[in-house]
N, C-alpha and C. Protein backbone atom coordinates (compact mmCIF):
# COMPACT_ATOMS: atom_id res chain seq x y z
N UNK A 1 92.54 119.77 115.72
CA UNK A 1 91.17 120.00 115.39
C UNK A 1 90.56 118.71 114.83
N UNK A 2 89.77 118.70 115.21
CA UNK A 2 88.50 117.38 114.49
C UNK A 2 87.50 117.66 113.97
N UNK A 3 87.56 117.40 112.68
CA UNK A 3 86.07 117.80 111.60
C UNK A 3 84.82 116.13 111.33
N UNK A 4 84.00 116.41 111.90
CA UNK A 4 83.16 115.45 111.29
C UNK A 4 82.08 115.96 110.51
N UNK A 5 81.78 115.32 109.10
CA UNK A 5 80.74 116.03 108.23
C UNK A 5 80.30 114.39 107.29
N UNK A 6 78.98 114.49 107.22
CA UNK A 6 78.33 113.62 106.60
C UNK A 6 78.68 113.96 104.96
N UNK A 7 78.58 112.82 104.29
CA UNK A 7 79.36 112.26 103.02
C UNK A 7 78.48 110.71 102.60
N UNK A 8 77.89 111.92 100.59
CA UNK A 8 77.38 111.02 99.91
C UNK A 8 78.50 110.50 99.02
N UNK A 9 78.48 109.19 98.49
CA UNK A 9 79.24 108.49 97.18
C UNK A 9 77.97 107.60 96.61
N UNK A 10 77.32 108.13 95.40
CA UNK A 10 76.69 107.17 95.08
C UNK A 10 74.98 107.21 95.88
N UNK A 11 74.58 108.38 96.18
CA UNK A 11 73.50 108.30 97.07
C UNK A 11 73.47 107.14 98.15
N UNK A 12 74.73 107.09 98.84
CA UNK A 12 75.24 105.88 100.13
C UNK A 12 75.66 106.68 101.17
N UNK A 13 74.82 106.95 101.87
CA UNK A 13 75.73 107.80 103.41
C UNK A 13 76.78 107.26 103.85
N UNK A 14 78.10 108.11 104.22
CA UNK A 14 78.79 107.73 105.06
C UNK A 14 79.21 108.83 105.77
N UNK A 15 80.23 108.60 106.96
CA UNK A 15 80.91 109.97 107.86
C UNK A 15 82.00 110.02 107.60
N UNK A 16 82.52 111.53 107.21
CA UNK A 16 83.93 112.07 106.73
C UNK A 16 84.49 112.14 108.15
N UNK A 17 85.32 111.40 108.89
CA UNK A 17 86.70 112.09 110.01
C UNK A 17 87.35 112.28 109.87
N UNK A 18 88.30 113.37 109.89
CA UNK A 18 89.26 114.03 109.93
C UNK A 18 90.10 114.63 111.51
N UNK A 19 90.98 113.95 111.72
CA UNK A 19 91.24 114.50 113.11
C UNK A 19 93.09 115.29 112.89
N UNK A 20 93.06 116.34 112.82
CA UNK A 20 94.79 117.19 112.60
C UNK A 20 95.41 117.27 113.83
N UNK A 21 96.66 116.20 113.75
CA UNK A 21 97.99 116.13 114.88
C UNK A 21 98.79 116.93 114.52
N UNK A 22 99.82 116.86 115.33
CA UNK A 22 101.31 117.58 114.75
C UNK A 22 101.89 116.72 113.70
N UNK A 23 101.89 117.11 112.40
CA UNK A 23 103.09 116.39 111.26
C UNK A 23 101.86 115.24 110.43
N UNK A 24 101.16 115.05 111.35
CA UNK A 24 100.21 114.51 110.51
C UNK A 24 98.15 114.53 110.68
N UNK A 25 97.87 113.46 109.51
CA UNK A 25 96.13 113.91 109.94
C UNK A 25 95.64 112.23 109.72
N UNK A 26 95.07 111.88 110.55
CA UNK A 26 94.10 110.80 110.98
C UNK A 26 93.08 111.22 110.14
N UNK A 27 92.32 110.03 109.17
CA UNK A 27 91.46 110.54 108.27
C UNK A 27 90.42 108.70 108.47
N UNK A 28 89.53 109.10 108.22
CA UNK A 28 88.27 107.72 107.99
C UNK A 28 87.10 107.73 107.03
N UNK A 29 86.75 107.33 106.49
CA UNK A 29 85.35 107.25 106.14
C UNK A 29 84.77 106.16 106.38
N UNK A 30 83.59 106.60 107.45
CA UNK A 30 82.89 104.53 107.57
C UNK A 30 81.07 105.05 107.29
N UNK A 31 80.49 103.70 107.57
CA UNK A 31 79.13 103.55 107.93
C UNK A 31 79.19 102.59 108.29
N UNK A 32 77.80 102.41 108.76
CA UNK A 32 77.32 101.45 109.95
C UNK A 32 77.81 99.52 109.91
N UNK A 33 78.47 99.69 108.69
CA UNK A 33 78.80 98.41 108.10
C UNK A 33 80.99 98.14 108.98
N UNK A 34 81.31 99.12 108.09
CA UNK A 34 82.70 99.24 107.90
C UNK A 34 83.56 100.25 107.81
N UNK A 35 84.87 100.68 106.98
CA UNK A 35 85.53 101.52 107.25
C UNK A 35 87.04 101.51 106.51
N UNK A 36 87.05 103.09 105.81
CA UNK A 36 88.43 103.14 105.41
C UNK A 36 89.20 103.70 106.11
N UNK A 37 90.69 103.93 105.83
CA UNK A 37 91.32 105.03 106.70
C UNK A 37 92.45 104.92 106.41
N UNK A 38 93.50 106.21 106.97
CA UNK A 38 94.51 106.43 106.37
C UNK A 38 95.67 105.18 106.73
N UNK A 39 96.76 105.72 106.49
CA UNK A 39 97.69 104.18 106.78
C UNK A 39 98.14 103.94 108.30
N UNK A 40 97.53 105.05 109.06
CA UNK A 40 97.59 104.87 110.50
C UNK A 40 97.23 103.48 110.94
N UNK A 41 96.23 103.14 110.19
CA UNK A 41 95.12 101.91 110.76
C UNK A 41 96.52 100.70 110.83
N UNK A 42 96.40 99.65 111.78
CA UNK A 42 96.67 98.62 112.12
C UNK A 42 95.92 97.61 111.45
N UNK A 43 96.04 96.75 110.47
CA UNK A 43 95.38 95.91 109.69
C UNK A 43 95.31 94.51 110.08
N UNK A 44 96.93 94.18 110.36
CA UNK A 44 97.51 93.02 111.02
C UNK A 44 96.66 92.65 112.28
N UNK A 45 96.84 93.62 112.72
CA UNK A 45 95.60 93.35 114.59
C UNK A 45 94.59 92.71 114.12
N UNK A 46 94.08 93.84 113.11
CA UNK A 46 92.39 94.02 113.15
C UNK A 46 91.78 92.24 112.53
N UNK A 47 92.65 91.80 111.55
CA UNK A 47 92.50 90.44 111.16
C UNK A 47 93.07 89.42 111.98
N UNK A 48 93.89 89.26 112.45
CA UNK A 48 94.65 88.52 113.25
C UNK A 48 94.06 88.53 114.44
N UNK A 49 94.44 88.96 115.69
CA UNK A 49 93.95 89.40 116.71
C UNK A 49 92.44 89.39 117.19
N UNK A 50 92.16 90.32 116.46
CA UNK A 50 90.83 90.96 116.50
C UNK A 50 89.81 90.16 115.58
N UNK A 51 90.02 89.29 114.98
CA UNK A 51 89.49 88.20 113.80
C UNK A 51 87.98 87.83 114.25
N UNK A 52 87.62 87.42 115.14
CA UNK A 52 86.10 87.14 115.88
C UNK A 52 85.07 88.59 115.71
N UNK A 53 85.95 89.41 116.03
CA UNK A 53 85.20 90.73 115.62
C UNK A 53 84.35 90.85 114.34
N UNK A 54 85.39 90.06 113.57
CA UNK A 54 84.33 90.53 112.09
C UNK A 54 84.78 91.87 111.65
N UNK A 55 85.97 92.91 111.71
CA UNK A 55 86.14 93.93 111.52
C UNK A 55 85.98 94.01 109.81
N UNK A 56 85.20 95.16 109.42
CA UNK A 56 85.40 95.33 107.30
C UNK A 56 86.04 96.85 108.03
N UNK A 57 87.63 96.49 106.99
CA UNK A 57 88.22 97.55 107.15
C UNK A 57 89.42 97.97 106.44
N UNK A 58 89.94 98.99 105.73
CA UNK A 58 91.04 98.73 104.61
C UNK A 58 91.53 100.44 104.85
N UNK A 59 92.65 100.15 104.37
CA UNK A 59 93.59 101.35 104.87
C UNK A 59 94.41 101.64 103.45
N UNK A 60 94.59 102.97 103.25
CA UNK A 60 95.43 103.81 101.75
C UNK A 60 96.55 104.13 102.59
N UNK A 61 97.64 104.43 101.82
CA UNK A 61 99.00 105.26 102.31
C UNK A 61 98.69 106.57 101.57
N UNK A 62 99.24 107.37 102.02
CA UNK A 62 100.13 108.80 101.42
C UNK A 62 99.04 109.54 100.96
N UNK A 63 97.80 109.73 101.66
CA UNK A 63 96.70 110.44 101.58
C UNK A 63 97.00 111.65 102.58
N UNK A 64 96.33 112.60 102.25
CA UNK A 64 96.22 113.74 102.70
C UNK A 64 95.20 114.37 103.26
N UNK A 65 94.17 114.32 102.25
CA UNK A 65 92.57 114.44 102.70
C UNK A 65 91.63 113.29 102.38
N UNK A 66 90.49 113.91 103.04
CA UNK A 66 89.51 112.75 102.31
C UNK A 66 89.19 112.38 101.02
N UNK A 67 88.89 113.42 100.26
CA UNK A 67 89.54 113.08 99.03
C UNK A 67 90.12 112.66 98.07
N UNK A 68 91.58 112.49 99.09
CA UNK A 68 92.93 112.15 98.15
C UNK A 68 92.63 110.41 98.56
N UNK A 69 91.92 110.18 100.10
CA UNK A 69 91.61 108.96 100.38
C UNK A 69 90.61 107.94 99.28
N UNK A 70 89.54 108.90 99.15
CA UNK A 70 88.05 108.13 98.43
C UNK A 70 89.07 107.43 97.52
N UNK A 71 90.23 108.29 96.57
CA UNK A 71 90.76 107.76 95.15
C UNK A 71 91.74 107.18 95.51
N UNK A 72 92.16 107.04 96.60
CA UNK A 72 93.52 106.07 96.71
C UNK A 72 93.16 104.64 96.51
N UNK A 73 94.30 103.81 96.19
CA UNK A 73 94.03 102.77 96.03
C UNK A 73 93.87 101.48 97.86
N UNK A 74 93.87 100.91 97.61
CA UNK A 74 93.42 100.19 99.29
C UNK A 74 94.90 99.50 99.40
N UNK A 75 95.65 100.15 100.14
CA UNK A 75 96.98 98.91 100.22
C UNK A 75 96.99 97.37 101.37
N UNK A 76 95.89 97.99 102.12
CA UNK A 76 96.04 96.32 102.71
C UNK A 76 94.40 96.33 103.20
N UNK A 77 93.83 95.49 103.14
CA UNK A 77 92.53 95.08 104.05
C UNK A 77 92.59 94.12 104.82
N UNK A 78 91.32 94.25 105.60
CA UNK A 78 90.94 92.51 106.61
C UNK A 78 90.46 91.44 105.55
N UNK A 79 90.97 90.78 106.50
CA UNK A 79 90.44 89.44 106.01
C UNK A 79 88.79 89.41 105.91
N UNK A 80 88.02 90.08 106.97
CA UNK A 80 86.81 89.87 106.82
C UNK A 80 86.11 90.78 105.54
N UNK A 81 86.69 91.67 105.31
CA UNK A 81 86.52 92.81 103.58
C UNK A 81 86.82 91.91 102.99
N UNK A 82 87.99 91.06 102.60
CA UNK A 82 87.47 90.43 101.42
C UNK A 82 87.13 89.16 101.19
N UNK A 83 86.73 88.58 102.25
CA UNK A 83 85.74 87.55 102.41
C UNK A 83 84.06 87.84 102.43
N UNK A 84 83.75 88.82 103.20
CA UNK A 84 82.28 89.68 102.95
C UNK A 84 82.10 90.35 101.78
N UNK A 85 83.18 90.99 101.40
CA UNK A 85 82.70 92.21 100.39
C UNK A 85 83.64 92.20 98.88
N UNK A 86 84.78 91.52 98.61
CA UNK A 86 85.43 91.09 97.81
C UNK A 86 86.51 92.46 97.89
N UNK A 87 86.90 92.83 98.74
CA UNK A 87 87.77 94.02 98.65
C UNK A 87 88.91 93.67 98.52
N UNK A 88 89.87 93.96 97.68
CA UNK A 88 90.95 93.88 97.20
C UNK A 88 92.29 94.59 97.53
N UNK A 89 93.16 94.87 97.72
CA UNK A 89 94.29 95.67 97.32
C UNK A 89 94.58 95.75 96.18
N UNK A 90 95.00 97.22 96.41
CA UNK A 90 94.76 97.76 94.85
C UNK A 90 93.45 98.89 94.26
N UNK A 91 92.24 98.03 94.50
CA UNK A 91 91.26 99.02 94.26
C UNK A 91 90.97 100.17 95.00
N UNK A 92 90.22 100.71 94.78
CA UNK A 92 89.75 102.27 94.67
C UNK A 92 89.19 102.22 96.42
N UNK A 93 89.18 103.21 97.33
CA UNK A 93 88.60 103.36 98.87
C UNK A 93 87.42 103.24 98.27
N UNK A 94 87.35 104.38 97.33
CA UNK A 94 85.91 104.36 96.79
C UNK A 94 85.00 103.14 96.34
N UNK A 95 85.75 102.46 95.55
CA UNK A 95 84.59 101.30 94.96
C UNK A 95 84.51 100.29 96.18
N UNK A 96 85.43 100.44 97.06
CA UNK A 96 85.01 99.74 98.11
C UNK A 96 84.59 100.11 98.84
N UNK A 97 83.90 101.02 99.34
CA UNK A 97 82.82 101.13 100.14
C UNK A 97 81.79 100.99 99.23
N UNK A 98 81.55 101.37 98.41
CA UNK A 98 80.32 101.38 97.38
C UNK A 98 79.46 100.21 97.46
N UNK A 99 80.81 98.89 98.14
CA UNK A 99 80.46 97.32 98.25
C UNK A 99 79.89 97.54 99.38
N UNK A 100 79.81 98.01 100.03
CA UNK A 100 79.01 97.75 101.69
C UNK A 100 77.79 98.06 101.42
């Protein structure tokens, strides 16, 4: 199943995804800027590889819902998050989007 539902933090729109596999759940929150997501995300690509893109993008482990995501801490980002937006590992999904 796939849930999409619009999501305030801070009077800041963004879109809640949620997509449920077998054993596990694909989770995101972005806007028109950037994007969190669960530890599915590929980080290494997205900076490396994909680097011209300009990707803002940072990924939590061991989340469950969106929720458990907003408060997780960010275990790895792009290079372009914390060159654009000062995003860190470590901090909050939440206070980093708040930066976009």
């Amino acid at each position: 199943m796939v849930t999409v539902e619009p999501l305030w933090i801070n009077d800041k729109p963004f879109t809640a995804v949620q997509v449920k596999l077998p054993k596990t759940n694909l989770m995101v929150v972005s806007n028109e800027v950037g994007y969190i997501m669960c530890g599915a995300l590929d980080v290494d690509l997205l900076s490396d590889k994909l680097y011209e893109r300009q990707i803002v993008a940072g990924r939590a482990v061991g989340v469950k819902t969106i929720e458990d995501l907003l408060e997780a801490p960010l275990d790895k980002v792009t290079t372009t998050s914390k060159e654009k937006y000062g995003w860190e590992e470590g901090m909050s999904c939440k206070d980093a989007l708040l930066r976009l």
